[in-house]
Protein backbone atom coordinates (compact mmCIF):
# COMPACT_ATOMS: atom_id res chain seq x y z
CA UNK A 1 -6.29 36.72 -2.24
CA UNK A 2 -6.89 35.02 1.13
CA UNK A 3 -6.13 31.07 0.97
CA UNK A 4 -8.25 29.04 2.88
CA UNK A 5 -6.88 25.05 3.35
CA UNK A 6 -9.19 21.77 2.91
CA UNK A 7 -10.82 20.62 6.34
CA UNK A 8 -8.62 18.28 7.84
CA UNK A 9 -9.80 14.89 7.16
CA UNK A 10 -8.97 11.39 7.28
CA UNK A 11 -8.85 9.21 3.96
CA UNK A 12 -7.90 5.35 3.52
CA UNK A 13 -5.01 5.43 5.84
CA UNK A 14 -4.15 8.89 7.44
CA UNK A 15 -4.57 12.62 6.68
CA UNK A 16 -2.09 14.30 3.75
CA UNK A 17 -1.88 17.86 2.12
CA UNK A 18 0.48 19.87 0.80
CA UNK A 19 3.27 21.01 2.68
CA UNK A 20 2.75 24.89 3.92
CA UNK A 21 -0.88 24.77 2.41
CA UNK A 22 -2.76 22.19 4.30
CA UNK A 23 -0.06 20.47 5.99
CA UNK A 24 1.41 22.82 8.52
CA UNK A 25 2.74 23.27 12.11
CA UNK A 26 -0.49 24.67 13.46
CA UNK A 27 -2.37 22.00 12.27
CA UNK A 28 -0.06 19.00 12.75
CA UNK A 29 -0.59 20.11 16.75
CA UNK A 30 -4.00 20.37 16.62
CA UNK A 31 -4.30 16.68 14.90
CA UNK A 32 -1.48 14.84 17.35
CA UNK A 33 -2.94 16.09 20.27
CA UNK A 34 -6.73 14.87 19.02
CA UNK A 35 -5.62 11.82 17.68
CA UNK A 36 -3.15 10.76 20.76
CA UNK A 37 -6.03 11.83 23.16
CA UNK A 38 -8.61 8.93 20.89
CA UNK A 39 -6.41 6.41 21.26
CA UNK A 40 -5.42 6.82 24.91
CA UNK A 41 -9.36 6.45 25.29
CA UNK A 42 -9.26 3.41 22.52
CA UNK A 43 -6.46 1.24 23.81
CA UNK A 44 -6.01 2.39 27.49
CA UNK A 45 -8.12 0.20 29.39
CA UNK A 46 -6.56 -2.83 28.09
CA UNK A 47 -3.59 -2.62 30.35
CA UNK A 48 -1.60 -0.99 27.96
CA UNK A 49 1.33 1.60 28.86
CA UNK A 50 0.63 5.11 28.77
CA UNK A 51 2.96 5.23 25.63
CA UNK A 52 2.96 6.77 22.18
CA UNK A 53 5.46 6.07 19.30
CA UNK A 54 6.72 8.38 17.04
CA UNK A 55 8.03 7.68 13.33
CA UNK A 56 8.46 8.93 10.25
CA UNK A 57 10.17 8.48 6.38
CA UNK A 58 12.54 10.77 4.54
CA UNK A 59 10.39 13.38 3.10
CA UNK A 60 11.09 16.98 3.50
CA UNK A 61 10.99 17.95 7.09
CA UNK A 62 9.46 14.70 7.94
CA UNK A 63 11.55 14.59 10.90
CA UNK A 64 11.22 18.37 12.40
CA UNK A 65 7.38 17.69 12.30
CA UNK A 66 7.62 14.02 13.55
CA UNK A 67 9.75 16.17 16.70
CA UNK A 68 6.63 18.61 16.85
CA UNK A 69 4.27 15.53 17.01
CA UNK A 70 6.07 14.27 19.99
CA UNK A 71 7.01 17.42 21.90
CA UNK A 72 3.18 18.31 21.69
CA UNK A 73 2.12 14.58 22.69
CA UNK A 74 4.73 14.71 25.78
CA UNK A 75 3.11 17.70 27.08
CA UNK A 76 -0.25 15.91 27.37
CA UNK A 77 1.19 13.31 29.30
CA UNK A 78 2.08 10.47 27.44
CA UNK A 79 5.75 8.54 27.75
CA UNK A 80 6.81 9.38 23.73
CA UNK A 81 9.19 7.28 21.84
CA UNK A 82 10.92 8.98 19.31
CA UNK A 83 12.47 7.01 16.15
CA UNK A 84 16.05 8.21 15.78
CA UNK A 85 15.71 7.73 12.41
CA UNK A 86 13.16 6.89 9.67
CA UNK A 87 12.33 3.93 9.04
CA UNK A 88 9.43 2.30 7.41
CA UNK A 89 5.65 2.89 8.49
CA UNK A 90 5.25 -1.30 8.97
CA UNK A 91 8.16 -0.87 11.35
CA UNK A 92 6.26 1.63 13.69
CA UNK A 93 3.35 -0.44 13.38
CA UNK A 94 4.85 -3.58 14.37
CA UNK A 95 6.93 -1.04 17.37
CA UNK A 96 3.55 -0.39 18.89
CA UNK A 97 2.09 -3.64 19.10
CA UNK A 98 5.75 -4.90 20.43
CA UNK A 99 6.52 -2.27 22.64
CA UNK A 100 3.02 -2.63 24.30
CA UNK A 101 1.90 1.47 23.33
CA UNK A 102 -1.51 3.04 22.66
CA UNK A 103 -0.49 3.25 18.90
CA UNK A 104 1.93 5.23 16.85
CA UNK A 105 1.97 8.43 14.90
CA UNK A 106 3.81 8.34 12.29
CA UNK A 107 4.84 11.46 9.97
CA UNK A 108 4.44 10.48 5.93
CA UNK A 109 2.52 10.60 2.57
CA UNK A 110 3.27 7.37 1.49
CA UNK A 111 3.15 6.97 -2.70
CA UNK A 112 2.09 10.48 -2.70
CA UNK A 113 3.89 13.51 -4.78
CA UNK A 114 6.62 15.37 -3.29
CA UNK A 115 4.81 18.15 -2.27
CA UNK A 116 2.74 16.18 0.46
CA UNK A 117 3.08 15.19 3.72
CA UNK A 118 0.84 13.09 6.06
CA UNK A 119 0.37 11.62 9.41
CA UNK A 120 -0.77 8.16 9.66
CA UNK A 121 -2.38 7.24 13.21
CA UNK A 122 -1.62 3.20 13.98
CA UNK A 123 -3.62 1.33 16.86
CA UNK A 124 -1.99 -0.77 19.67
CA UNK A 125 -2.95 -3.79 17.45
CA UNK A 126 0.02 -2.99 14.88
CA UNK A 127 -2.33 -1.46 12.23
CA UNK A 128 -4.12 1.58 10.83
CA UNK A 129 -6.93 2.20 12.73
CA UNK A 130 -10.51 2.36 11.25
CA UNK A 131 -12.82 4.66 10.02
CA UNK A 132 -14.51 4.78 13.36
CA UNK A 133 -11.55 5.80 15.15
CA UNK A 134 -10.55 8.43 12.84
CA UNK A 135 -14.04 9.62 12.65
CA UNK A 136 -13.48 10.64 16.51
CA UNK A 137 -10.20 12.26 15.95
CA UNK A 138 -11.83 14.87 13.55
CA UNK A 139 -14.56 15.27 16.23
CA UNK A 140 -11.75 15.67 18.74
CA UNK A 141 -10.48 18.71 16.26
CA UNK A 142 -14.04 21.05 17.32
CA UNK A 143 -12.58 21.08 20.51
CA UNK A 144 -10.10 23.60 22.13
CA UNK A 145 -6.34 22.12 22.63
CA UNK A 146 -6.56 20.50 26.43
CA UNK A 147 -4.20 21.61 29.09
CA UNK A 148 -0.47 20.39 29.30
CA UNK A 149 -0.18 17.35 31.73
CA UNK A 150 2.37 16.44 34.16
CA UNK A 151 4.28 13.25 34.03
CA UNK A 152 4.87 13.21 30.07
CA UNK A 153 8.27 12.07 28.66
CA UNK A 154 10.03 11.82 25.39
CA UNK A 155 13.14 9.31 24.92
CA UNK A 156 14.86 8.01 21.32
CA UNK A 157 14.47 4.70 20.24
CA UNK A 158 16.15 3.01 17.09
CA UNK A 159 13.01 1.11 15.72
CA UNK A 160 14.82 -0.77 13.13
CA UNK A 161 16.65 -4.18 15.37
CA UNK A 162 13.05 -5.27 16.83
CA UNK A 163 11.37 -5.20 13.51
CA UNK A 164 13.98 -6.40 11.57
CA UNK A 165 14.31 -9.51 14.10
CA UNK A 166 10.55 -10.00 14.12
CA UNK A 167 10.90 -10.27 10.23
CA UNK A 168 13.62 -12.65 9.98
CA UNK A 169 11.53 -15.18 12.01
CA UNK A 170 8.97 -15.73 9.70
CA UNK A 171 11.56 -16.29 6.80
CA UNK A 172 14.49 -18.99 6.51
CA UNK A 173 17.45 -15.92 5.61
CA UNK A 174 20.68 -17.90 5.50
CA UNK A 175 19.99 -19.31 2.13
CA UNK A 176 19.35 -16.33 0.90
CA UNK A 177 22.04 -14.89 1.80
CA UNK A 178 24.30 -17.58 0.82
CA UNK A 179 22.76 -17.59 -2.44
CA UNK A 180 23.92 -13.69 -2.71
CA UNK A 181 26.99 -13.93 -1.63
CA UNK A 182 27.96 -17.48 -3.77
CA UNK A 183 26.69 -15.21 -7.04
CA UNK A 184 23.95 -17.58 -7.32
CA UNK A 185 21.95 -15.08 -6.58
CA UNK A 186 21.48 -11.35 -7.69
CA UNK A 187 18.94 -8.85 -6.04
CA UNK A 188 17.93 -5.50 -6.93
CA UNK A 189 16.02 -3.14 -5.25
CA UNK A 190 15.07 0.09 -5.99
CA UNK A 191 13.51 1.70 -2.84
CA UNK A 192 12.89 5.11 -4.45
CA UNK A 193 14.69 7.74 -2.26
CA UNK A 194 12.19 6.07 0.64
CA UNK A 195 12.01 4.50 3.56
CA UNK A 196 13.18 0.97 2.56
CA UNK A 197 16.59 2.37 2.21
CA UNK A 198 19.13 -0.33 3.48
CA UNK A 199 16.22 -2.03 4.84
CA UNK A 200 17.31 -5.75 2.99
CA UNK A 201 20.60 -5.43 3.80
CA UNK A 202 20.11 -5.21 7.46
CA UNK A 203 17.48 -8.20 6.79
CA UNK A 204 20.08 -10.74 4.64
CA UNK A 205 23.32 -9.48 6.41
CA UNK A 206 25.41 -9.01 2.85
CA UNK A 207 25.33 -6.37 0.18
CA UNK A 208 22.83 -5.92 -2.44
CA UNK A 209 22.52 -3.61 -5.79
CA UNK A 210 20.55 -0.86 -3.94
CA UNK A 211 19.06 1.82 -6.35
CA UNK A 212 18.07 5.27 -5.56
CA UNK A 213 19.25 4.67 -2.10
CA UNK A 214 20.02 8.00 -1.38
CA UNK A 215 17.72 10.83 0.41
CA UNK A 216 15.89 12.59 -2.30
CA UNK A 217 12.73 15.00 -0.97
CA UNK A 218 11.79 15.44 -4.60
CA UNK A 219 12.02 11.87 -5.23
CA UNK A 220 13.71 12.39 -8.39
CA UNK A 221 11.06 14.56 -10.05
CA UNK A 222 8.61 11.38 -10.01
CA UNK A 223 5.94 9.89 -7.24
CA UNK A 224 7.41 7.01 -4.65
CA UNK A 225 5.19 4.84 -6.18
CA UNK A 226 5.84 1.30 -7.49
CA UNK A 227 4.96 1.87 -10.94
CA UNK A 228 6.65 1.05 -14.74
CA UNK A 229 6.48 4.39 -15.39
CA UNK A 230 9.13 5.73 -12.25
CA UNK A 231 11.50 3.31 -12.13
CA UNK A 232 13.45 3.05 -15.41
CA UNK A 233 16.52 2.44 -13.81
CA UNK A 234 15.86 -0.79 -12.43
CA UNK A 235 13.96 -1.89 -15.24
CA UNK A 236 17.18 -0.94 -17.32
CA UNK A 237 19.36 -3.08 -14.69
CA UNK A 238 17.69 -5.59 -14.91
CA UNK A 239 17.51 -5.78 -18.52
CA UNK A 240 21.49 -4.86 -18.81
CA UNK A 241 22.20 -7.94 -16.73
CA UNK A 242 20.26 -10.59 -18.74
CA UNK A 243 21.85 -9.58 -21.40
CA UNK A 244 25.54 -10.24 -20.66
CA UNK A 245 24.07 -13.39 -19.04
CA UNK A 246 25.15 -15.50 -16.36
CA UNK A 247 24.26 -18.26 -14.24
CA UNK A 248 22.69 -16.27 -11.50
CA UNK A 249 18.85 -16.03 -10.82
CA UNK A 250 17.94 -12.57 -10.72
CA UNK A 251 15.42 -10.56 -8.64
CA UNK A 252 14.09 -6.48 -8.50
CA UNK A 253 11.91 -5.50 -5.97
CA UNK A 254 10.45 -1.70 -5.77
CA UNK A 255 9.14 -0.01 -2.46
CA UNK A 256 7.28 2.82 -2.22
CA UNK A 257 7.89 5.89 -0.12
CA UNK A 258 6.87 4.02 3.18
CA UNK A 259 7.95 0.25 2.29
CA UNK A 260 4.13 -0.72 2.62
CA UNK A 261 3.93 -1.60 -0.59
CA UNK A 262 5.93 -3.39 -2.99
CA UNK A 263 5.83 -4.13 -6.81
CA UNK A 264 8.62 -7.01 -8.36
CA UNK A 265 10.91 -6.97 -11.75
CA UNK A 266 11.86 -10.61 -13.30
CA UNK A 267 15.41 -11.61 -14.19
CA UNK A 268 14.99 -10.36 -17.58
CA UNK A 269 13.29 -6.97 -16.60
CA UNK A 270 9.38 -7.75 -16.67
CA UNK A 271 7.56 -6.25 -14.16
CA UNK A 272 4.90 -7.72 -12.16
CA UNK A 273 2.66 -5.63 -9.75
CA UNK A 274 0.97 -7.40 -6.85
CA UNK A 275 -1.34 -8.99 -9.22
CA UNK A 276 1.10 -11.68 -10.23
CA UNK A 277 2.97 -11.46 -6.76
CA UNK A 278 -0.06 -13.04 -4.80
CA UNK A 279 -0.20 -15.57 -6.43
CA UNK A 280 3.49 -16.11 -6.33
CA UNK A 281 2.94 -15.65 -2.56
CA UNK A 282 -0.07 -17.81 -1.94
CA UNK A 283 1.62 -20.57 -3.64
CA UNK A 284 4.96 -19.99 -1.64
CA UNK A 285 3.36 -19.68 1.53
CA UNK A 286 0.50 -22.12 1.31
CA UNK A 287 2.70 -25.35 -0.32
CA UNK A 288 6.27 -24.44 0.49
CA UNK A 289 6.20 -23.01 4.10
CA UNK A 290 3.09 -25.14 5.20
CA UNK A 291 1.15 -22.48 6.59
CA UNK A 292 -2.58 -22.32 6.60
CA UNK A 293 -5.83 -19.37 7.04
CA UNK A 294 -7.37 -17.72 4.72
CA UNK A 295 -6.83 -15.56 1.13
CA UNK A 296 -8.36 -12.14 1.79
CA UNK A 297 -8.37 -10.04 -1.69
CA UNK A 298 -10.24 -7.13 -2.53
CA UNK A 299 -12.79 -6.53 -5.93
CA UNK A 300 -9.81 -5.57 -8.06
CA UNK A 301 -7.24 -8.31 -7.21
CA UNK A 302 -6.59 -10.84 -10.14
CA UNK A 303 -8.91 -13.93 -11.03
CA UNK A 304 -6.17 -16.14 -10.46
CA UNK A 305 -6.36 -15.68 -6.89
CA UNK A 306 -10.03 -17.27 -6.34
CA UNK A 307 -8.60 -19.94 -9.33
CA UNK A 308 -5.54 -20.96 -6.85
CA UNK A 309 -7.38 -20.99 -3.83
CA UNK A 310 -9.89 -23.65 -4.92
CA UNK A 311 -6.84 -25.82 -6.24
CA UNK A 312 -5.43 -25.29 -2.75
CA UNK A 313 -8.82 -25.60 -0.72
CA UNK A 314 -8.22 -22.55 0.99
CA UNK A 315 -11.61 -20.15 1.96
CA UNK A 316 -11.75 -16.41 -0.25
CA UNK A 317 -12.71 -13.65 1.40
CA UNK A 318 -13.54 -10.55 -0.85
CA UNK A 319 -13.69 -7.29 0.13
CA UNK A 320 -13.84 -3.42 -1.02
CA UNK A 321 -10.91 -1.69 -1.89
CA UNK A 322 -8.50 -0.53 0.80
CA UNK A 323 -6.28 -2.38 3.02
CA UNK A 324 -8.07 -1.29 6.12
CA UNK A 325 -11.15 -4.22 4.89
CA UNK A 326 -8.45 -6.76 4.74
CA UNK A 327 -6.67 -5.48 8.13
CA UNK A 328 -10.49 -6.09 9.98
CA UNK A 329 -10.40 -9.62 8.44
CA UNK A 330 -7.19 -9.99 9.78
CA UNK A 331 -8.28 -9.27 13.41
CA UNK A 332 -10.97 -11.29 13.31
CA UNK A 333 -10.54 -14.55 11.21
CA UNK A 334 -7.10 -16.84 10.75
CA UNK A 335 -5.46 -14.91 7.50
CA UNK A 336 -3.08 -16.39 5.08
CA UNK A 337 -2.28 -13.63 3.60
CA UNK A 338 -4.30 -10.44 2.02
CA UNK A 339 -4.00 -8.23 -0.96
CA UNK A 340 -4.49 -5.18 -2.89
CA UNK A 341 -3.51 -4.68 -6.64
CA UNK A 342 -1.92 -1.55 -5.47
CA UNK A 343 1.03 -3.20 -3.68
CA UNK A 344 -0.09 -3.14 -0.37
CA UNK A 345 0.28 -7.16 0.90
CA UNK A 346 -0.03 -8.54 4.66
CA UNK A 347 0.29 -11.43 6.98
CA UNK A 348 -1.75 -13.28 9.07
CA UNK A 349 1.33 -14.39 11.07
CA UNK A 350 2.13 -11.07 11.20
CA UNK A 351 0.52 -7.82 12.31
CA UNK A 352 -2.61 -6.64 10.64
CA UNK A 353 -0.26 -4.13 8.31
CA UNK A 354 0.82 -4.14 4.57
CA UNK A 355 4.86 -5.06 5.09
CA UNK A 356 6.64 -4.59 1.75
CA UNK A 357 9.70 -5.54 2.98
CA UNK A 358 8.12 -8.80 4.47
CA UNK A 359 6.74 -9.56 1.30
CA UNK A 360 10.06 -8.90 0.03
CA UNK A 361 11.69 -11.96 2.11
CA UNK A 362 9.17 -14.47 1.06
CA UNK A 363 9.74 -13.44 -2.72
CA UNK A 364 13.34 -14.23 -1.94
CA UNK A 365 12.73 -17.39 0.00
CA UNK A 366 10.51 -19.13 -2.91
CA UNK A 367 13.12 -17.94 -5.65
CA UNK A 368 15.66 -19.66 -3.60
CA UNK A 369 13.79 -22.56 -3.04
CA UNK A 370 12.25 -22.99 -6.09
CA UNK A 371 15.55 -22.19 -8.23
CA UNK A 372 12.96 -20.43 -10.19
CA UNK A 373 12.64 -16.83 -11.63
CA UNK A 374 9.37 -14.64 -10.58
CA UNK A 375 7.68 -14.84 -14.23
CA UNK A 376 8.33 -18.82 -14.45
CA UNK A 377 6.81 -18.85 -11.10
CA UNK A 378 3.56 -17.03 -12.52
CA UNK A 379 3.31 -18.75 -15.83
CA UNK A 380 3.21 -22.57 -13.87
CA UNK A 381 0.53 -21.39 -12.08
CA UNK A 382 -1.46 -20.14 -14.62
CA UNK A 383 -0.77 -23.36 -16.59
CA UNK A 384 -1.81 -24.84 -13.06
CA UNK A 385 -5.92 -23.41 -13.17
CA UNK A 386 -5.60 -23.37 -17.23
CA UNK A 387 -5.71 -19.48 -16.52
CA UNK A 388 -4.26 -16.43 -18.37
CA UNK A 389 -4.83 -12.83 -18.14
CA UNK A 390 -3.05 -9.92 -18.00
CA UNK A 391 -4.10 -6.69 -16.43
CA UNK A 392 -3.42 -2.80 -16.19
CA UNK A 393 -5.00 0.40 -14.75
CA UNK A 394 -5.20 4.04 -15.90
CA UNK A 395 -6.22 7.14 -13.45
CA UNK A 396 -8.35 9.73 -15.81
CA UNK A 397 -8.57 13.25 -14.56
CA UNK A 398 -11.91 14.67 -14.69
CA UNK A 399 -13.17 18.15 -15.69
CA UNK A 400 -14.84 18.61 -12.51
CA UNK A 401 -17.00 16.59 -9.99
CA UNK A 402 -20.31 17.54 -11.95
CA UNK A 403 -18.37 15.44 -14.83
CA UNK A 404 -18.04 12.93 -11.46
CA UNK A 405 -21.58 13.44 -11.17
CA UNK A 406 -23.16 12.79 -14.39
CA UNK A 407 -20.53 9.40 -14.31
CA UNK A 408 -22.34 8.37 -11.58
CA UNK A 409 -25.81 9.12 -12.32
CA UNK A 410 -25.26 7.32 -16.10
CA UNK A 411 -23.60 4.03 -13.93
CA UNK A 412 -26.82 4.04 -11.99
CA UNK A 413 -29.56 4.74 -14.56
CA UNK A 414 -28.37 3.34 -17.15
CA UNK A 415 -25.59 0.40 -16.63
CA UNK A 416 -23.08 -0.66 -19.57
CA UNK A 417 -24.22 -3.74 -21.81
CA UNK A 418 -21.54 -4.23 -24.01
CA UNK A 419 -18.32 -2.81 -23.74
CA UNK A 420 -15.56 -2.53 -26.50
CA UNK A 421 -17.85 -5.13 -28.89
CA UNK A 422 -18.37 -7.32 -25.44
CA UNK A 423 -21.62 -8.08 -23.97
CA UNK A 424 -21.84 -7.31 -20.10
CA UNK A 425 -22.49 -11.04 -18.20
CA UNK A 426 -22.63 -9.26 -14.77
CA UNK A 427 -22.32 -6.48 -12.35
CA UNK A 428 -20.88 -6.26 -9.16
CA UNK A 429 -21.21 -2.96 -7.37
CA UNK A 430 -19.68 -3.70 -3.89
CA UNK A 431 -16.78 -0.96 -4.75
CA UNK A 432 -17.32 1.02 -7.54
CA UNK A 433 -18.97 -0.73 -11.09
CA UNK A 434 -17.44 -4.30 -11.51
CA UNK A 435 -18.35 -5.15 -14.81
CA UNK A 436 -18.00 -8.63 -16.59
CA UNK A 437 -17.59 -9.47 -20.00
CA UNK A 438 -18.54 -12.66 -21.69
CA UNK A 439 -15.16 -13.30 -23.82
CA UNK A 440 -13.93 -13.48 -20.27
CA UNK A 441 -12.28 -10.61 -17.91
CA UNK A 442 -13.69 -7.53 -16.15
CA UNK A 443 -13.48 -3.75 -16.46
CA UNK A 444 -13.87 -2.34 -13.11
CA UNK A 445 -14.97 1.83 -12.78
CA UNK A 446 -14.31 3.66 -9.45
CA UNK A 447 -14.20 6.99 -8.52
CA UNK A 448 -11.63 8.92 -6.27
CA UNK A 449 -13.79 10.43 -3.39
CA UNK A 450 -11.68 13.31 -2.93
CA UNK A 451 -11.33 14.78 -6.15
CA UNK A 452 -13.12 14.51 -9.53
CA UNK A 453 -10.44 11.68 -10.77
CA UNK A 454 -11.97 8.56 -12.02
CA UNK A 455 -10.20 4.67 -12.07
CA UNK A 456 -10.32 2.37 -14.56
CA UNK A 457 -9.00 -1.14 -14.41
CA UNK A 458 -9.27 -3.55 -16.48
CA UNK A 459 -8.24 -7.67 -16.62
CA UNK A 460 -8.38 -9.47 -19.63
CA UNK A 461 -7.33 -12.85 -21.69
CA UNK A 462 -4.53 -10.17 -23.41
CA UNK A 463 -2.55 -7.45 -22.89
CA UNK A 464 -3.92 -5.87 -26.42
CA UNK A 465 -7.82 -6.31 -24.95
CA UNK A 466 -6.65 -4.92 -21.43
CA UNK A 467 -5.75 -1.87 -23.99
CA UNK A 468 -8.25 -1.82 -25.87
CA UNK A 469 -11.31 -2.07 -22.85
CA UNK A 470 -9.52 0.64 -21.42
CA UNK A 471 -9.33 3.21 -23.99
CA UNK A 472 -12.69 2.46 -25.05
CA UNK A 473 -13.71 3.07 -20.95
CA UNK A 474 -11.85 6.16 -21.17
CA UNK A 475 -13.59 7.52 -24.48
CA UNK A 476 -17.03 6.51 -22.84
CA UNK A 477 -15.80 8.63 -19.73
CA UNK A 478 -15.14 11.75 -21.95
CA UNK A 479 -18.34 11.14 -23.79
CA UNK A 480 -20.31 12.01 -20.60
CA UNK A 481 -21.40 15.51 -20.18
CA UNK A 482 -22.87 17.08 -17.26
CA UNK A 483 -26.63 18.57 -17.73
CA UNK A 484 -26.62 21.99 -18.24
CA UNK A 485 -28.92 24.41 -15.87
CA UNK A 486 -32.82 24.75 -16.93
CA UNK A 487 -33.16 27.60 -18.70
CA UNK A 488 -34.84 30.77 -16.80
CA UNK A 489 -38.89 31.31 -18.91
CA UNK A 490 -38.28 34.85 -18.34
């Protein structure tokens, strides 16, 4: 049997496959040298050097193919800085805009299994470039590799002291770390055999209770993703340490394989994905540090968000799913902050990039200040817009995409009324089928479009109704059949 490998293409935010199949040597040439050559001709008019970054994260051989990147880029030409070690991906975004490059390359596969790999291309703006860009890069693939260049070089840089610096401007540290080290303070974080390692204790200067810490390519059997389901330790923890009590407020972040995005665990270990940390954040940020622009959120981030931001007066902007919407907002219009529901959280203040550990700080800071835990933070809110919901998502495999096909054609032809005893009140189809239900929440259907894999997510007034819309979703999903062939009159 002769294996043949997906065409390389881009998705959300980079190009992945699986290691050996898709995501080889050969290829990983082929793509650095077409995607360094687009954004020498993206960025290098604007007075930019004639410099490319390097980076990558600790999956397996992410750093012999981050060396191939930047041997093959050196040879075209370009001045290459190499990381000397991983670090996360926010770190080589934030490296190109500082260090005044054409971008960065940077060698990962984010939340993905262990099994993948990827290469994320970052403009000289600090932040994944756009479809348009990487729409060029897969043109630049047709082509034959160019010729080497003279005048290319390739030096090691430690990408960690810059970014960490920039990070701890934007967020008041030394209570935080006195709060740590006085034991009025306790913080967790489980960074998942990723990137994040030791990240917040070169940020707060003091020890912290660091799980998973340690370089794991198989990532413990699980995905680097900030999910319940993968990170029973800290949930356990967290839970061990409210019970034999104490004074302390306690904290547990979770990074993913990168440290782009981020998920939270209270002091009695609850956990909260981004769709109660916005909020948190929002309020922190907008009241508490003073600062001002705009909420960006995307169609599956949390009513409360459009709640808080009219008790606020700030402007909403929605947009699709995917951080790269909220990253154009960002370069065009003053952002407060923006959001996903899949951890990924930016800055205005900052570059145009999802920063987990950033998001990190500020969780810190308004715990601090506050004297509050995360949850009690989220529940005075809510009390705040006379608001409650709670909210969950499921990923169901599908049989095949003609299953993804008949989905579609039954979500076009003949929309849901009622779902789970509800009636439908409205539909909103700017990603996917957003629809509303009139004893109040949403079920929102989307489909992968890679593979036949729908989403399903769901808000509602209680965690049983989040349940029970979803399972009901999913049972409509199976129902679906696709139409068989016409039968042949012979």
């Amino acid at each position: 049997m002769v294996y043949t490998p997906a065409p390389i293409k881009f998705g959300t935010d980079g190009w992945r496959g699986v290691i050996a199949a898709e995501f080889t040597f050969e290829r990983v040439v082929l793509v650095a040298a077409a995607a360094a050559q687009v954004l020498a001709a993206e960025f290098g008019s604007s007075g930019r050097e004639h410099r490319l970054i390097v980076g990558y994260d600790r999956r397996f051989m992410a750093e012999q193919f981050a060396l191939l990147v930047a041997q093959t880029v050196q040879e075209l030409g370009f001045e290459v800085w190499l990381s000397e070690s991983y670090a996360p991906t926010p770190a080589f975004s934030w490296a190109a805009h500082h260090e005044n490059a054409l971008g960065a390359l940077v060698l990962t596969a984010s939340h993905n299994p262990a099994n993948y790999l990827g290469l994320k291309v970052k403009g000289a703006f600090g932040g994944s470039v756009g479809s348009d860009v990487t729409e060029k890069i897969e043109a630049q693939l047709q082509n034959s590799l160019p010729q080497p260049q003279a005048g290319g070089s390739l030096q090691y840089f430690d990408p960690w002291p810059s970014y960490c610096q920039g990070l701890q401007a934007k967020v008041n540290v030394q209570p935080i770390r006195e709060a740590v080290q006085q034991g009025k303070l306790r913080v967790f974080a489980d960074v998942m055999h990723g990137a994040a390692a030791s990240g917040l204790e070169r940020l707060l200067g003091c020890p912290i209770d660091e799980i998973n810490g340690d370089r794991d390519p198989l990532f413990g059997g699980a995905s680097p993703e900030p999910l319940p389901k993968y990170v029973p330790k800290l949930l356990a923890a967290l839970q061990t340490a409210a019970k034999a009590g104490g004074p302390e407020l306690r904290v547990g972040l979770i990074f993913d394989g990168d440290a782009d995005r981020i998920a939270a665990v209270d002091g009695q270990g609850n956990f909260l994905s981004s769709q109660g940390l916005i909020p948190i954040l929002i309020y922190h940020l907008a009241t508490q540090k003073g600062l001002q622009g705009e909420i960006v959120k995307t169609v599956s981030g949390s009513d409360l968000i459009p709640k808080l931001a009219e008790l606020y007066g700030i402007p909403l902007t929605e947009t699709a799913i995917g951080y790269k919407y909220i990253a154009d907002r960002m370069l065009t219009s003053p952002v407060l902050i923006g959001g996903e529901e899949s951890g990924g959280i930016g800055y205005g203040g900052h570059i145009p990039e999802r920063d987990a550990l950033l998001s990190a700080l500020y969780v810190l800071e308004t715990v601090v200040q506050s004297q509050q835990d995360i949850s009690e933070q989220y529940g005075r809110l809510q009390e705040k817009v006379c608001f409650v919901s709670e909210y969950d998502r499921i990923d169901l495999p599908l049989a095949s995409m003609d299953v993804r096909t008949a989905l579609v054609q039954t979500l076009n032809e003949n929309p849901l009324t009622a779902i789970a005893g509800e009636q439908v009140t409205d539909l909103l189809t700017t990603d996917g089928y957003k629809f509303r239900m009139a004893g109040g929440g949403w079920l929102l259907i989307r489909f992968s479009g890679t593979e036949p894999l729908l989403r399903l997510y769901c808000e509602a007034p209680t965690s049983s109704r989040v349940q029970t819309v979803l399972h009901w979703a999913k049972d409509w999903a199976n129902g679906v059949t696709p139409a068989k062939p016409a039968q042949s009159s012979h």
